[in-house]
C-alpha atoms as a PDB file:
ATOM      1  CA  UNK A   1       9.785-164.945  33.807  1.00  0.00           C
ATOM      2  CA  UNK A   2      10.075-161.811  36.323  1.00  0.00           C
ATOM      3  CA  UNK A   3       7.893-162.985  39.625  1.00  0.00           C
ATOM      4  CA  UNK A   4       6.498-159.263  39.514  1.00  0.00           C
ATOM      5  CA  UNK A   5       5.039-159.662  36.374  1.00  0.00           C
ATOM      6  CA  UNK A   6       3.433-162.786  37.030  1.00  0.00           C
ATOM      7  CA  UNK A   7       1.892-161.809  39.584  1.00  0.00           C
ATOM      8  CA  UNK A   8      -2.220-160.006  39.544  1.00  0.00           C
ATOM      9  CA  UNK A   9      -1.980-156.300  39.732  1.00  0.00           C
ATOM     10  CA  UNK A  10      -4.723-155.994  42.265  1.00  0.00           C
ATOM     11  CA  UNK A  11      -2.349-158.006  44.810  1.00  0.00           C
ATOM     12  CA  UNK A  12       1.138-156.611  44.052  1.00  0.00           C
ATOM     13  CA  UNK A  13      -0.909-153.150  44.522  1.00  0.00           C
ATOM     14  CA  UNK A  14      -2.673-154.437  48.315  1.00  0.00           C
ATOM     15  CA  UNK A  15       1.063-155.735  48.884  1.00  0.00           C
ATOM     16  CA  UNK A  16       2.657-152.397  48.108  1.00  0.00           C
ATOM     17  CA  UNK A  17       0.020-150.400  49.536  1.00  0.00           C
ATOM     18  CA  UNK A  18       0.215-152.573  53.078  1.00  0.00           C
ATOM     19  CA  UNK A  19       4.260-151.905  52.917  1.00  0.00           C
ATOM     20  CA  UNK A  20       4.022-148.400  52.782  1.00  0.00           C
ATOM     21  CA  UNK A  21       1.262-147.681  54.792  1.00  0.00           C
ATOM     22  CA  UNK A  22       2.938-149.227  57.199  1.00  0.00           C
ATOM     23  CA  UNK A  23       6.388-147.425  56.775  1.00  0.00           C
ATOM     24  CA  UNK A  24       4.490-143.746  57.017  1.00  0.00           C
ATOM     25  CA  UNK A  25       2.466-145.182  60.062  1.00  0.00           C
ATOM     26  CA  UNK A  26       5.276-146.009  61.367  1.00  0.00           C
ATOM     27  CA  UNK A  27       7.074-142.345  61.104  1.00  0.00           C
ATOM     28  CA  UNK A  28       3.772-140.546  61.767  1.00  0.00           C
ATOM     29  CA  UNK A  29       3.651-142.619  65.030  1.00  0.00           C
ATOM     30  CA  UNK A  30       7.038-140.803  66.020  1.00  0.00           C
ATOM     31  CA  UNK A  31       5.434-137.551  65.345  1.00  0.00           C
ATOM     32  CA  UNK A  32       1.963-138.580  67.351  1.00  0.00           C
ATOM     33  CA  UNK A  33       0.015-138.229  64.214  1.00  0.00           C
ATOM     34  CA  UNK A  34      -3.406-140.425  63.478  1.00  0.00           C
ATOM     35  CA  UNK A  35      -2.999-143.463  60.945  1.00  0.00           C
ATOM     36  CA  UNK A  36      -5.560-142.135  58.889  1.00  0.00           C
ATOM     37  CA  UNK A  37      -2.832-139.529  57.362  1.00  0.00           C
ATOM     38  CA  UNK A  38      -0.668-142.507  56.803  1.00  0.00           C
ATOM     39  CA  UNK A  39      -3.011-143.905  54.818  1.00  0.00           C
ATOM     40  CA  UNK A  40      -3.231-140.728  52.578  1.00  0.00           C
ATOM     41  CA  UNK A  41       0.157-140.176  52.107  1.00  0.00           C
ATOM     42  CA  UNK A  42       0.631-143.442  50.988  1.00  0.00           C
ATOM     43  CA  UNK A  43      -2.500-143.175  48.619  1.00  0.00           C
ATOM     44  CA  UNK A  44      -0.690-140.183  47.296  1.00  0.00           C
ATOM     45  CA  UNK A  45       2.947-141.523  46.800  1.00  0.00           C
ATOM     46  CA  UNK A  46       1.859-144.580  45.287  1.00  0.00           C
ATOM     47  CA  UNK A  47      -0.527-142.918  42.877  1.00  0.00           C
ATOM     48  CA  UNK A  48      -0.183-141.134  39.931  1.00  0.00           C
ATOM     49  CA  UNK A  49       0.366-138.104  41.609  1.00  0.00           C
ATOM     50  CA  UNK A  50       3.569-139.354  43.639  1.00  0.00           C
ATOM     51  CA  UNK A  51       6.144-142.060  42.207  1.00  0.00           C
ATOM     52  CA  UNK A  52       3.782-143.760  39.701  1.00  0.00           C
ATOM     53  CA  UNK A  53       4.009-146.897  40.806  1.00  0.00           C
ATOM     54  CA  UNK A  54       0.434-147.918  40.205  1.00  0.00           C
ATOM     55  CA  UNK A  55      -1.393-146.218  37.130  1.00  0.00           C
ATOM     56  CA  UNK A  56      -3.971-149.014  36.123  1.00  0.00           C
ATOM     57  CA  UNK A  57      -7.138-147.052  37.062  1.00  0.00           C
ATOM     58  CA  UNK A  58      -8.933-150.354  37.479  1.00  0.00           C
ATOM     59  CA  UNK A  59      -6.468-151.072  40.566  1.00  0.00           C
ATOM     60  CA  UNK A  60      -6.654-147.545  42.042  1.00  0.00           C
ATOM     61  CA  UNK A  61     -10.502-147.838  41.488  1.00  0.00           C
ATOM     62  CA  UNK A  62     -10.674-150.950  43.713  1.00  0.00           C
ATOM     63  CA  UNK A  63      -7.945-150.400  45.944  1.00  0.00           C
ATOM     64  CA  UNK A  64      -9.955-146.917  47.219  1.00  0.00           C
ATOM     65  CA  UNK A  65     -12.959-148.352  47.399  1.00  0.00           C
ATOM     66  CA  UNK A  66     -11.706-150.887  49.636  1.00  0.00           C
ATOM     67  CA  UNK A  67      -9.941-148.422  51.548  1.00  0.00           C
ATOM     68  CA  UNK A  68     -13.147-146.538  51.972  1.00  0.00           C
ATOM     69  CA  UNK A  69     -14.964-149.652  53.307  1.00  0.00           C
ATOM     70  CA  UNK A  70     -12.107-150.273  56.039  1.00  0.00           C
ATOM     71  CA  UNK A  71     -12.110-146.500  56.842  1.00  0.00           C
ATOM     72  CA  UNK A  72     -15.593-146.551  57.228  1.00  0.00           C
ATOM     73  CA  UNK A  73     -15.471-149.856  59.644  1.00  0.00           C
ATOM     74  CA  UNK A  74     -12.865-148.516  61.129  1.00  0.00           C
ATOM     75  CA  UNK A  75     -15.115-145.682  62.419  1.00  0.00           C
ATOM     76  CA  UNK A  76     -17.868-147.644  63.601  1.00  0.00           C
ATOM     77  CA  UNK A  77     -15.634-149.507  65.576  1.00  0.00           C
ATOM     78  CA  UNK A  78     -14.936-146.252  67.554  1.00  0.00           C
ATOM     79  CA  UNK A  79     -18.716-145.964  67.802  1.00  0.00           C
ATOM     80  CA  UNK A  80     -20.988-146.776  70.771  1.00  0.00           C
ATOM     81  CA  UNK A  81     -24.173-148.287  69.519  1.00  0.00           C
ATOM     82  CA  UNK A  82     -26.013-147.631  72.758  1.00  0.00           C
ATOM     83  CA  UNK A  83     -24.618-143.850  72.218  1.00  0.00           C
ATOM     84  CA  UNK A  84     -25.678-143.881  68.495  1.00  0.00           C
ATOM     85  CA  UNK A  85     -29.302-144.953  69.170  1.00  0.00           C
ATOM     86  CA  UNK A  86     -29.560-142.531  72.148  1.00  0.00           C
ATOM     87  CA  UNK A  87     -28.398-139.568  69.962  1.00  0.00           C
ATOM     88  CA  UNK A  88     -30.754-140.701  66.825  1.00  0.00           C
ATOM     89  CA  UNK A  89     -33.906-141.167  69.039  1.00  0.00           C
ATOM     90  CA  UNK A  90     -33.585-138.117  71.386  1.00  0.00           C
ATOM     91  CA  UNK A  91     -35.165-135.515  68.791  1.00  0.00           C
ATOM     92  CA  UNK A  92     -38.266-137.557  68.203  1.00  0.00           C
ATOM     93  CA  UNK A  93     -39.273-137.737  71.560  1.00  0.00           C
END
C-alpha cells in the first residue's frame, strides 16, 4: 500500500499547500513581495489551473475557505481595535 494513498485528501492537500506556500514565500521574500501573493500563486499552481495536483472540488472547497478565514485573521491582527472603534464611532457623533 502507497503511504500517499492512504493517507485523507484534505491533509495531503494542507501538507502540499503548507510546502509550497512556503517555497514561493520564500522567493517572493527575495523580491520584497507580501506573502499574501505567495499564497495565490500557490493556490494557482496547485489547482486545476496550474499542475493539477489537487482536483477533488471538495478539498479545494475547504482548503479556500480555510484560507479565507486565516487571511481574514490575519488582517485583524494588523488592526488596532482602539483605531477601529474610533473610526466607526466618529460619524455618529
Amino acid at each position: 500500500m502507497n503511504l500517499l494513498s492512504a493517507m485523507n485528501p484534505e491533509i495531503l492537500a494542507s501538507v502540499l499547500i503548507g510546502v509550497l506556500v512556503v517555497l514561493v514565500a520564500t522567493v517572493l521574500k527575495y523580491f520584497r513581495q507580501p506573502y499574501i501573493i505567495a499564497y495565490l500563486l500557490a493556490g494557482i499552481l496547485i489547482g486545476k489551473h496550474g499542475f493539477s495536483l489537487i482536483t477533488d472540488e471538495g478539498v479545494t472547497h475547504i482548503m479556500s475557505e480555510v484560507g479565507l478565514i486565516l487571511l481574514l485573521f490575519f488582517v485583524g491582527m494588523k488592526t488596532s481595535l482602539p483605531q477601529l472603534v474610533k473610526n466607526i464611532w466618529y460619524p455618529l457623533f
